[in-house]
PDB file of N, CA and C in Angstrom:
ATOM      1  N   UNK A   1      36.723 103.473   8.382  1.00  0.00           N
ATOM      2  CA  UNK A   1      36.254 103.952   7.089  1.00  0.00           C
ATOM      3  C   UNK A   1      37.361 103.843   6.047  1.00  0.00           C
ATOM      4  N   UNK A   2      38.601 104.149   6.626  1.00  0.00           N
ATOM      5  CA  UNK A   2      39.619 104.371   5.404  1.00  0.00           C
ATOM      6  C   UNK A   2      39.932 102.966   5.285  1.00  0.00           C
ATOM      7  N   UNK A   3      40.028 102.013   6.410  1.00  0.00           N
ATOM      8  CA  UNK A   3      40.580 100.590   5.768  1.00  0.00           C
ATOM      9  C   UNK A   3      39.482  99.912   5.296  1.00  0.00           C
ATOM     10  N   UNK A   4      38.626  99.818   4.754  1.00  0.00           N
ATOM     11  CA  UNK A   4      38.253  99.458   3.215  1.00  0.00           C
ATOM     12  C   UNK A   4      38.289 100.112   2.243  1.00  0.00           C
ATOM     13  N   UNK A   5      38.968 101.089   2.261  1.00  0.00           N
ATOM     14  CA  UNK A   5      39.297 101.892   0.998  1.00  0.00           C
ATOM     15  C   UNK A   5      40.554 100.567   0.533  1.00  0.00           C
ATOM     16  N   UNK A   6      40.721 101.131  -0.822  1.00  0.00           N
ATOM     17  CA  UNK A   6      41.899 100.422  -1.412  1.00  0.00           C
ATOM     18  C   UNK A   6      43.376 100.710  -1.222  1.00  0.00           C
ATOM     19  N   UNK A   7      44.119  99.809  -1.171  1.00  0.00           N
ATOM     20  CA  UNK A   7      45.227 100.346  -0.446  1.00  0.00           C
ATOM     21  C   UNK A   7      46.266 101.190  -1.390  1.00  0.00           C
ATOM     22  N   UNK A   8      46.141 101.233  -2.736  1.00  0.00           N
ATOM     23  CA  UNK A   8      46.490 102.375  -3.794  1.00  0.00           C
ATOM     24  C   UNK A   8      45.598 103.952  -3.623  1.00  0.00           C
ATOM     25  N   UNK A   9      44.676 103.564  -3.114  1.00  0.00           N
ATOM     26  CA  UNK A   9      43.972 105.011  -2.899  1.00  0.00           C
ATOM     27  C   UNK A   9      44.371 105.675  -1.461  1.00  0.00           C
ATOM     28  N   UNK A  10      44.770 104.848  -0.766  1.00  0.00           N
ATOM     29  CA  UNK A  10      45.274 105.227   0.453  1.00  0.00           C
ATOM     30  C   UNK A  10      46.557 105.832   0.597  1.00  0.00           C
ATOM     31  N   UNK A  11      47.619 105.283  -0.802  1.00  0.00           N
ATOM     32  CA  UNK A  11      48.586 106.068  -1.071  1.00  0.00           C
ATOM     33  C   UNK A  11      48.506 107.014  -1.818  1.00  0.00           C
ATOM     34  N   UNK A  12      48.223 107.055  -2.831  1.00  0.00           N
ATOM     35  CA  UNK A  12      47.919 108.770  -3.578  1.00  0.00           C
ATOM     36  C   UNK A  12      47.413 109.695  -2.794  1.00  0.00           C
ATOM     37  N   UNK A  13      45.921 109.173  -1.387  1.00  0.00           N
ATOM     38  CA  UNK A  13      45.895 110.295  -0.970  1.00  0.00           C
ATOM     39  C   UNK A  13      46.951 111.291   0.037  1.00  0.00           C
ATOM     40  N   UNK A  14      47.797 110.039   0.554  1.00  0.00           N
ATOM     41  CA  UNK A  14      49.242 110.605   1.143  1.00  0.00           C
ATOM     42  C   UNK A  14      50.157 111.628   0.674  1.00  0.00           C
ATOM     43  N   UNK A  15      50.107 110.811  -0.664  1.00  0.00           N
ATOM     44  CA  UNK A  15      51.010 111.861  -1.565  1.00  0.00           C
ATOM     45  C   UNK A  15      50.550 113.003  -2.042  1.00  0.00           C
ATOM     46  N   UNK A  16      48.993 113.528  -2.273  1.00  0.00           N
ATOM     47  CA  UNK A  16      48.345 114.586  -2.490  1.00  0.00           C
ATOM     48  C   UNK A  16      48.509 115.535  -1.561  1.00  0.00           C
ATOM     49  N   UNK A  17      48.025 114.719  -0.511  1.00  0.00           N
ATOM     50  CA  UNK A  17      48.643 115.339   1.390  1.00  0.00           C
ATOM     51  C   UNK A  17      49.352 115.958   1.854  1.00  0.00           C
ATOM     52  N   UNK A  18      50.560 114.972   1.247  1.00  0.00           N
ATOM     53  CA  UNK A  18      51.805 115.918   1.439  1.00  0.00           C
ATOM     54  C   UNK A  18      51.951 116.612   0.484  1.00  0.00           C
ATOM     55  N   UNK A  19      52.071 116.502  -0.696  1.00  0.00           N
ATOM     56  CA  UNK A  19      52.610 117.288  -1.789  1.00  0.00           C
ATOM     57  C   UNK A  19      51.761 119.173  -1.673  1.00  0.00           C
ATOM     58  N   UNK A  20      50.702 118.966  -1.180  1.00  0.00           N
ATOM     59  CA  UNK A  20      49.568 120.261  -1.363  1.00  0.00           C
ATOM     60  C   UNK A  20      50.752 121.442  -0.716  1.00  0.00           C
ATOM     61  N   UNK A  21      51.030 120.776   0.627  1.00  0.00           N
ATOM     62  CA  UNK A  21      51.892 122.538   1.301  1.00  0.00           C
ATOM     63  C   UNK A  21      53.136 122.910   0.203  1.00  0.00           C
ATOM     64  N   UNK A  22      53.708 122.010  -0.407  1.00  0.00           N
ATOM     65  CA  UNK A  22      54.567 121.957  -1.266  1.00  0.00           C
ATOM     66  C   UNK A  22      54.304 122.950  -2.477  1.00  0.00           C
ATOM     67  N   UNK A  23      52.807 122.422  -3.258  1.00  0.00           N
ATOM     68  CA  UNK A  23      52.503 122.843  -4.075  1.00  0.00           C
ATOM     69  C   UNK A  23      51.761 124.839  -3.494  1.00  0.00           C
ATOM     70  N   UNK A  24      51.727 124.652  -2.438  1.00  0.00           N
ATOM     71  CA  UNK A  24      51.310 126.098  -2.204  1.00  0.00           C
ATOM     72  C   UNK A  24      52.243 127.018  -1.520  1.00  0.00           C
ATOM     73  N   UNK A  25      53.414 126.311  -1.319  1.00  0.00           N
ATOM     74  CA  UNK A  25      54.720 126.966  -1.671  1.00  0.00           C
ATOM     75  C   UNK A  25      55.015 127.731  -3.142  1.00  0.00           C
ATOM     76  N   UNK A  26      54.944 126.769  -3.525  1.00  0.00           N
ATOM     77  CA  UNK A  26      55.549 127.250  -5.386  1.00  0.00           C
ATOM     78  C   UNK A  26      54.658 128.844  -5.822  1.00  0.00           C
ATOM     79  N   UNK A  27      53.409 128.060  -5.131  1.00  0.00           N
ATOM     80  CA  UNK A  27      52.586 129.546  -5.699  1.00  0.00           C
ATOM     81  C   UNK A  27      52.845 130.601  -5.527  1.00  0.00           C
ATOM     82  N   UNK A  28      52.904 130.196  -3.720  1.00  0.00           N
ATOM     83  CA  UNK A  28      53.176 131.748  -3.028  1.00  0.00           C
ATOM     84  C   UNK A  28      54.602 132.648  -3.381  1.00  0.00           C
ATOM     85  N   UNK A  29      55.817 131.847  -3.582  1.00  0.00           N
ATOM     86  CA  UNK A  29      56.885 132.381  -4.188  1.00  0.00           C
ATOM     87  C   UNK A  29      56.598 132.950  -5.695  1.00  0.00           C
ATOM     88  N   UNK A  30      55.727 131.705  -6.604  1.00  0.00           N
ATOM     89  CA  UNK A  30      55.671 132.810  -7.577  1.00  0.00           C
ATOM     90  C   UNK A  30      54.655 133.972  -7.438  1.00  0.00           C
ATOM     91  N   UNK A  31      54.194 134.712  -6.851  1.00  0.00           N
ATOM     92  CA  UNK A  31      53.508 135.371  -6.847  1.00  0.00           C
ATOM     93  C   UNK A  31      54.013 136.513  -6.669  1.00  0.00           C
ATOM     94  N   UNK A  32      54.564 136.337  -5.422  1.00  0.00           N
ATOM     95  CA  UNK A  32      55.860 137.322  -5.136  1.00  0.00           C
ATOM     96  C   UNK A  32      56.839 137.615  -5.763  1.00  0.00           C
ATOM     97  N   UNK A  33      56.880 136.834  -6.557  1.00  0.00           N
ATOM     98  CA  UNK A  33      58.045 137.093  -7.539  1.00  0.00           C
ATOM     99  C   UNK A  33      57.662 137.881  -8.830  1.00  0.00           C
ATOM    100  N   UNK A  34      56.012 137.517  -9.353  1.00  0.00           N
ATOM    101  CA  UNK A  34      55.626 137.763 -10.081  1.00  0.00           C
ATOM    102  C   UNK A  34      55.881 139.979  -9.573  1.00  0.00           C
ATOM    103  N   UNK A  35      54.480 139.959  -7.992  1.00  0.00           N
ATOM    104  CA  UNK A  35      54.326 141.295  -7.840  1.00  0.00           C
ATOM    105  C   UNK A  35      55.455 142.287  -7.853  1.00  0.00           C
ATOM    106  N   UNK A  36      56.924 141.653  -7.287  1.00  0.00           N
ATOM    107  CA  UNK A  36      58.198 142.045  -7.716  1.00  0.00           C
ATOM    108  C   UNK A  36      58.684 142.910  -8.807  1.00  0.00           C
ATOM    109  N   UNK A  37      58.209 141.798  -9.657  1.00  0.00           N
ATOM    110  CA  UNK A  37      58.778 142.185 -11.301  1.00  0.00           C
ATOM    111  C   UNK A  37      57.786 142.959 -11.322  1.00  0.00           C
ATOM    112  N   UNK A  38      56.932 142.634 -11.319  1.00  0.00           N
ATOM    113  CA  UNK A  38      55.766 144.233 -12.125  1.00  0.00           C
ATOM    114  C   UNK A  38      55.623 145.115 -11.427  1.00  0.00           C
ATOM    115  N   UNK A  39      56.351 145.201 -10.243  1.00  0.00           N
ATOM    116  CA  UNK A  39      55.766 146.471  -9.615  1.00  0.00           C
ATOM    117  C   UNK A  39      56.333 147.997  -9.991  1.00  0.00           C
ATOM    118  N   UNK A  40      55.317 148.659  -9.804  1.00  0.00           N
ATOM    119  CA  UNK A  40      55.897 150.010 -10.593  1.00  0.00           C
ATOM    120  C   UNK A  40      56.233 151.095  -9.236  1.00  0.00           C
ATOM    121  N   UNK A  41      57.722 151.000  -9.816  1.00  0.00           N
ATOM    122  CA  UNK A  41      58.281 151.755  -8.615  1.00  0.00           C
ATOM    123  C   UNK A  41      59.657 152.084  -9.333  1.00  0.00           C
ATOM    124  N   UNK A  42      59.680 152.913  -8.873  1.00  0.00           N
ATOM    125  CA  UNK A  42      61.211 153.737  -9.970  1.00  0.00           C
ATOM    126  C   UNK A  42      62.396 153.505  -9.477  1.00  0.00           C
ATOM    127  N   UNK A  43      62.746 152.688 -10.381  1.00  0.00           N
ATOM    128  CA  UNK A  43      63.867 152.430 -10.927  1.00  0.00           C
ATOM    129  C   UNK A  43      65.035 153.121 -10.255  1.00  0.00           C
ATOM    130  N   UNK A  44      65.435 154.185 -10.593  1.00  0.00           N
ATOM    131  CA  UNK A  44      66.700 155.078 -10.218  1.00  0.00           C
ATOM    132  C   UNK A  44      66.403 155.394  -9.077  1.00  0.00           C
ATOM    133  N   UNK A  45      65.834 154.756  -7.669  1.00  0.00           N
ATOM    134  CA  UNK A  45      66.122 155.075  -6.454  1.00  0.00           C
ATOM    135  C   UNK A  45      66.322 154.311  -6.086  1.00  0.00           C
ATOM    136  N   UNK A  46      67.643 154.306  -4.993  1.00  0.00           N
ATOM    137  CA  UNK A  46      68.893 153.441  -4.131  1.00  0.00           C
ATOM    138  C   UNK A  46      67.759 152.703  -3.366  1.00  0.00           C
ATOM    139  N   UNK A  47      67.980 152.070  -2.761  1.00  0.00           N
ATOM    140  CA  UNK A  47      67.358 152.045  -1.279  1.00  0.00           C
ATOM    141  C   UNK A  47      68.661 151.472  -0.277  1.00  0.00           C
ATOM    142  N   UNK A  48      69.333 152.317  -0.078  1.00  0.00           N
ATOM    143  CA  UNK A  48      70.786 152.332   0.900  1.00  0.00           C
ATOM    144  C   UNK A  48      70.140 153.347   1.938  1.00  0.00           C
ATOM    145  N   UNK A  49      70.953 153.139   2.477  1.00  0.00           N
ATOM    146  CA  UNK A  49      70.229 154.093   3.844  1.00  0.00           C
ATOM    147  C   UNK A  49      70.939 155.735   3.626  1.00  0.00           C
ATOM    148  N   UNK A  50      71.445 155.978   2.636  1.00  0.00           N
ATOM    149  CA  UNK A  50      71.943 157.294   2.195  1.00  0.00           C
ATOM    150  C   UNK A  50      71.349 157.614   1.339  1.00  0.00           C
ATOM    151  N   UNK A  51      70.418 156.906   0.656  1.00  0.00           N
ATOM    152  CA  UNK A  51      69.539 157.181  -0.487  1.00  0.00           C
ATOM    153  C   UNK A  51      68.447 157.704   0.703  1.00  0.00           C
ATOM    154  N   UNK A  52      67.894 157.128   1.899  1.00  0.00           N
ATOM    155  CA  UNK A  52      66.752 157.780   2.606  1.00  0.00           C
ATOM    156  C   UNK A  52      67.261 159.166   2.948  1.00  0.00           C
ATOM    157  N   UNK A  53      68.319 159.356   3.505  1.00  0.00           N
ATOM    158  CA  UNK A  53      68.403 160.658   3.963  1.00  0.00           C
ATOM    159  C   UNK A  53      68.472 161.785   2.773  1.00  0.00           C
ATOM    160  N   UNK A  54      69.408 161.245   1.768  1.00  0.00           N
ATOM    161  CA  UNK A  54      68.888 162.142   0.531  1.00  0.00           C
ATOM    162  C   UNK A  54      67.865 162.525   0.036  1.00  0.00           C
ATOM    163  N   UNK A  55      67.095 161.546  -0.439  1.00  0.00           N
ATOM    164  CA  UNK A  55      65.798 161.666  -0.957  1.00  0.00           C
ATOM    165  C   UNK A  55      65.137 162.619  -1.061  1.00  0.00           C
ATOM    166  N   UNK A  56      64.463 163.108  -2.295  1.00  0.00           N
ATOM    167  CA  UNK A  56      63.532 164.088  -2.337  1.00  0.00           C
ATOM    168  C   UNK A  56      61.927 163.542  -1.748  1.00  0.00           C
ATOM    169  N   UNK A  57      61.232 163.939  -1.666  1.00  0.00           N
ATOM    170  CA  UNK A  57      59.708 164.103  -0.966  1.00  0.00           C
ATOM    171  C   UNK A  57      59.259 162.870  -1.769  1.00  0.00           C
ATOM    172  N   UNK A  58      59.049 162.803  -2.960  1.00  0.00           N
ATOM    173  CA  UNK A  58      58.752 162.100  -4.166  1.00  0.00           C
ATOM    174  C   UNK A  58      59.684 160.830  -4.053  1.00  0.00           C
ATOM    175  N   UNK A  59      60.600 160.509  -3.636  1.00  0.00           N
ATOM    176  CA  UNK A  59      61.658 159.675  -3.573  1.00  0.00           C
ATOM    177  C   UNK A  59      61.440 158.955  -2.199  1.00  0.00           C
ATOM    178  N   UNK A  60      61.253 159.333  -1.505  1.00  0.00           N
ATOM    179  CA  UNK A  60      60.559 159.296  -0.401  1.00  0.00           C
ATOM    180  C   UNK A  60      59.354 158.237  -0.306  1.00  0.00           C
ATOM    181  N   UNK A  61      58.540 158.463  -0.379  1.00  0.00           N
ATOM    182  CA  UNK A  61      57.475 157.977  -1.071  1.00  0.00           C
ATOM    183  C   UNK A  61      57.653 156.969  -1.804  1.00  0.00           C
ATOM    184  N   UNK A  62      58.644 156.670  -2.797  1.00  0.00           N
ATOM    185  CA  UNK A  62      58.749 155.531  -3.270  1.00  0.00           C
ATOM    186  C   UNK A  62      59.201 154.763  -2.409  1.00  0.00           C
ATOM    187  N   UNK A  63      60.090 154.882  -1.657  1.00  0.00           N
ATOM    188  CA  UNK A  63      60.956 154.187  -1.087  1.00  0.00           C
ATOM    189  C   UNK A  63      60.016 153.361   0.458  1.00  0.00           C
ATOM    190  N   UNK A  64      59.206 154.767   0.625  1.00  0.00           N
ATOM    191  CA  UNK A  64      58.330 153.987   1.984  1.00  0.00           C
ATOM    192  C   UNK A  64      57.035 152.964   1.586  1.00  0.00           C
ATOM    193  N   UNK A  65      57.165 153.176   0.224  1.00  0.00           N
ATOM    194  CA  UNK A  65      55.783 151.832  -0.527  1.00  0.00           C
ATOM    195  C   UNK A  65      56.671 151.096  -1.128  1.00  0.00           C
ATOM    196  N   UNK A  66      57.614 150.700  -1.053  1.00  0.00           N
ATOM    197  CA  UNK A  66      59.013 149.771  -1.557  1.00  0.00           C
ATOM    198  C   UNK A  66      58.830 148.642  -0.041  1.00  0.00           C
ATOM    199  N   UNK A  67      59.355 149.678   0.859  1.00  0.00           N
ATOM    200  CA  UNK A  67      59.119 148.963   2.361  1.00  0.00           C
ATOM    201  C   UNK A  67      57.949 148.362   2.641  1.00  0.00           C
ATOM    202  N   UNK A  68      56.997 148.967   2.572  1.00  0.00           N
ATOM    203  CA  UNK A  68      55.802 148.670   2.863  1.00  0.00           C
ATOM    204  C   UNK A  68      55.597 147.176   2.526  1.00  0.00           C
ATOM    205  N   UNK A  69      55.668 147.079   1.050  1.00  0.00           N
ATOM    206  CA  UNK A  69      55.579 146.148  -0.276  1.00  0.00           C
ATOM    207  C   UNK A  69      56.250 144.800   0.588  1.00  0.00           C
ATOM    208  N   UNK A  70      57.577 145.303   0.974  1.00  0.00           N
ATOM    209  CA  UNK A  70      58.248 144.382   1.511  1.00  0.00           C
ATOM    210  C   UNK A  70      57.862 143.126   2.704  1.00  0.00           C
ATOM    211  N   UNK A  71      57.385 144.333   3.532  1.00  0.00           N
ATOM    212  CA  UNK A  71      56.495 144.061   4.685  1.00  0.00           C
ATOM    213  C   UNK A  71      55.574 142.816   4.278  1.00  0.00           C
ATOM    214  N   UNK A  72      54.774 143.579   3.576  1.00  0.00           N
ATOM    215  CA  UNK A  72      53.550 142.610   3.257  1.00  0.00           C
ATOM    216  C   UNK A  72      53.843 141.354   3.009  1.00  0.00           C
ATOM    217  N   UNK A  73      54.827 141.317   1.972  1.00  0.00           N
ATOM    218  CA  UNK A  73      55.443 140.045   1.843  1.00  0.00           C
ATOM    219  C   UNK A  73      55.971 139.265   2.545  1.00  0.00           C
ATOM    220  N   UNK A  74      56.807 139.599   3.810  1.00  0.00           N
ATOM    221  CA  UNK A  74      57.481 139.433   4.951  1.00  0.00           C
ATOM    222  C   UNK A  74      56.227 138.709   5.548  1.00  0.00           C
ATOM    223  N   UNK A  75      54.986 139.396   6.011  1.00  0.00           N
ATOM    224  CA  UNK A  75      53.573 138.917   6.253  1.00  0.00           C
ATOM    225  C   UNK A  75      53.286 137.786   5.703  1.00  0.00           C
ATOM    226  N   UNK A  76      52.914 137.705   4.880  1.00  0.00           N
ATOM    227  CA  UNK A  76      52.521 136.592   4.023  1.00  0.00           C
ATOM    228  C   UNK A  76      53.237 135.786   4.035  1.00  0.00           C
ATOM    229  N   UNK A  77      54.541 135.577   3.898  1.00  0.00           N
ATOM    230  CA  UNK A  77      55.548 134.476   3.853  1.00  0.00           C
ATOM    231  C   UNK A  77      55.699 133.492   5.062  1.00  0.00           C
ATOM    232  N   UNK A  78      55.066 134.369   6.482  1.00  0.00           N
ATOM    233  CA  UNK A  78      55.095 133.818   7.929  1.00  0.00           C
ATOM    234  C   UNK A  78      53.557 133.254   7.732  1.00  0.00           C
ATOM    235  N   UNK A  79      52.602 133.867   7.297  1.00  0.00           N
ATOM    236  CA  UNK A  79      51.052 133.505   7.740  1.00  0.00           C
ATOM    237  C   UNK A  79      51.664 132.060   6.706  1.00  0.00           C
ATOM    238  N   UNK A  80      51.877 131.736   5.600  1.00  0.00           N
ATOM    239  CA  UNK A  80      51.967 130.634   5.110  1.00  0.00           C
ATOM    240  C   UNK A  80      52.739 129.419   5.596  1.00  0.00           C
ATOM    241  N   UNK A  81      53.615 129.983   5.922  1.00  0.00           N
ATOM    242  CA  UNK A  81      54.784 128.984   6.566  1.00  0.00           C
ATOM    243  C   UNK A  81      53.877 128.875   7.729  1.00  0.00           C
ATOM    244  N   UNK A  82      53.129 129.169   9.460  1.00  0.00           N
ATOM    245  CA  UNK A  82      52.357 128.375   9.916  1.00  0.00           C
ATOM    246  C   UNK A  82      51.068 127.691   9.594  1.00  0.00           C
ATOM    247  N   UNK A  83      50.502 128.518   8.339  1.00  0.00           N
ATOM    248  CA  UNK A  83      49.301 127.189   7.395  1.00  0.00           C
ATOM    249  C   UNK A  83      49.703 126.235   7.169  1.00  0.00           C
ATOM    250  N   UNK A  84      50.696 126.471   6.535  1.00  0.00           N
ATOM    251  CA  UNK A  84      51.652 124.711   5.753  1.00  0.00           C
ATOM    252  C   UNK A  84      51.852 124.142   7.059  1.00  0.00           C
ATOM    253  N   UNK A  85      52.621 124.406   8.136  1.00  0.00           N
ATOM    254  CA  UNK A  85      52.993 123.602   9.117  1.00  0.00           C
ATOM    255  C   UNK A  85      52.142 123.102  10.364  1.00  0.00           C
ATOM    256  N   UNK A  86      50.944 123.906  10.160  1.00  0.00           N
ATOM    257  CA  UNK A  86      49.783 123.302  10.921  1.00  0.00           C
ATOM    258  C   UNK A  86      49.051 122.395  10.166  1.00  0.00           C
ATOM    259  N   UNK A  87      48.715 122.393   8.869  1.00  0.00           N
ATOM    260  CA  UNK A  87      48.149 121.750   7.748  1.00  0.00           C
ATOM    261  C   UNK A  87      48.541 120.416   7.856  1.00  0.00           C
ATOM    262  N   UNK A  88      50.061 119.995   7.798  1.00  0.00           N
ATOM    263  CA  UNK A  88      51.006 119.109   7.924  1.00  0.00           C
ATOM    264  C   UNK A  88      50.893 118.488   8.733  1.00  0.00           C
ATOM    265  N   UNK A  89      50.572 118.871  10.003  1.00  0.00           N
ATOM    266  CA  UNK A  89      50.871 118.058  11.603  1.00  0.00           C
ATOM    267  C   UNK A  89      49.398 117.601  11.639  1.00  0.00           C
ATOM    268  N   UNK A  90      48.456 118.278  11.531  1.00  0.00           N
ATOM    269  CA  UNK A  90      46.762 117.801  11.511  1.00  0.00           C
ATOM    270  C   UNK A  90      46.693 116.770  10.293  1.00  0.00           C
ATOM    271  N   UNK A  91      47.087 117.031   8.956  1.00  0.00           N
ATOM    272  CA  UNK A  91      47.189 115.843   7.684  1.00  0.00           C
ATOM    273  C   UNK A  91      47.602 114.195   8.727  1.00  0.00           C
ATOM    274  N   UNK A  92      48.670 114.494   9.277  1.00  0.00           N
ATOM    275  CA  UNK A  92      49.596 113.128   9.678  1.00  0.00           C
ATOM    276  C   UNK A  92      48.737 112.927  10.221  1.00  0.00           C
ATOM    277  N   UNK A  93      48.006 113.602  11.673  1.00  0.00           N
ATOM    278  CA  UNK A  93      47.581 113.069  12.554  1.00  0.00           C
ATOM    279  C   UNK A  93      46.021 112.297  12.241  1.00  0.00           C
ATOM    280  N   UNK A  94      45.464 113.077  11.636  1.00  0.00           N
ATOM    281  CA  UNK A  94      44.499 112.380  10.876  1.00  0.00           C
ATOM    282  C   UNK A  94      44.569 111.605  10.186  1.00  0.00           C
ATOM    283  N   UNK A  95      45.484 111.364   9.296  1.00  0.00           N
ATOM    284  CA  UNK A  95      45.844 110.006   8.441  1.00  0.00           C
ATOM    285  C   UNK A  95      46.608 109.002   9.220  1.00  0.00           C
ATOM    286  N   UNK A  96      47.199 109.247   9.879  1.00  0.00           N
ATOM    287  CA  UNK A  96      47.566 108.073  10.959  1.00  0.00           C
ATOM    288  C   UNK A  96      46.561 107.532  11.780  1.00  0.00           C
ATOM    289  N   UNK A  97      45.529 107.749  12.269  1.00  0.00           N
ATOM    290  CA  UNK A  97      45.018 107.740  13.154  1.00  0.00           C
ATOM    291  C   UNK A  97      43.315 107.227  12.516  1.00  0.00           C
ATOM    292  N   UNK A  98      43.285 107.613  11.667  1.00  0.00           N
ATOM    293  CA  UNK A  98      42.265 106.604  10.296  1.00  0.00           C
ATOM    294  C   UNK A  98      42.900 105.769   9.675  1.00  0.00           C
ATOM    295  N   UNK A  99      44.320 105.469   9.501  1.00  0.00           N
ATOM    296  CA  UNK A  99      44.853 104.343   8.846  1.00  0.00           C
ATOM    297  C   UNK A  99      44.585 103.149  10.195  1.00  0.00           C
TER     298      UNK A  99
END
């Protein structure tokens, strides 16, 4: 099927191919970067591990939805990194294998 396609269309779709995990890199960093910056979480608490034992109740609390926050991201950063790299190995193998 693919070799009567044209052999310029056969390269762009390579490069779309590859470029996509690339391009859903960029996102996922900015996103995180974005929820980062806006997140509303106060300011004037450490997060040193002497800031936990200090902490008031309220301080507290920030600090364990700081972590949390973190987490999630930590999450997400792994679920993407094996999408992209399964995405990648199935792309080749399928485009090799129809070329």
């Amino acid at each position: 099927m693919i070799a009567k396609l044209n052999r310029m269309l056969i390269a762009e779709l390579w490069m779309v191919g590859v470029q996509l995990p690339m391009i859903v890199a960029m996102l996922e960093f900015g996103y995180i970067l974005a929820a980062t910056k806006f997140a509303k979480t106060s300011s004037s608490v450490a997060t040193t591990k002497w800031a936990d034992l200090t902490a008031s109740k309220k301080e507290q609390d920030t600090l364990n939805k700081e972590n949390a926050r973190k987490e999630r991201f930590k999450t997400l950063d792994k679920i993407c990194g094996v999408v992209s790299l399964v995405y990648f190995f199935l792309f080749n193998l399928i485009y090799w294998v129809a070329v």
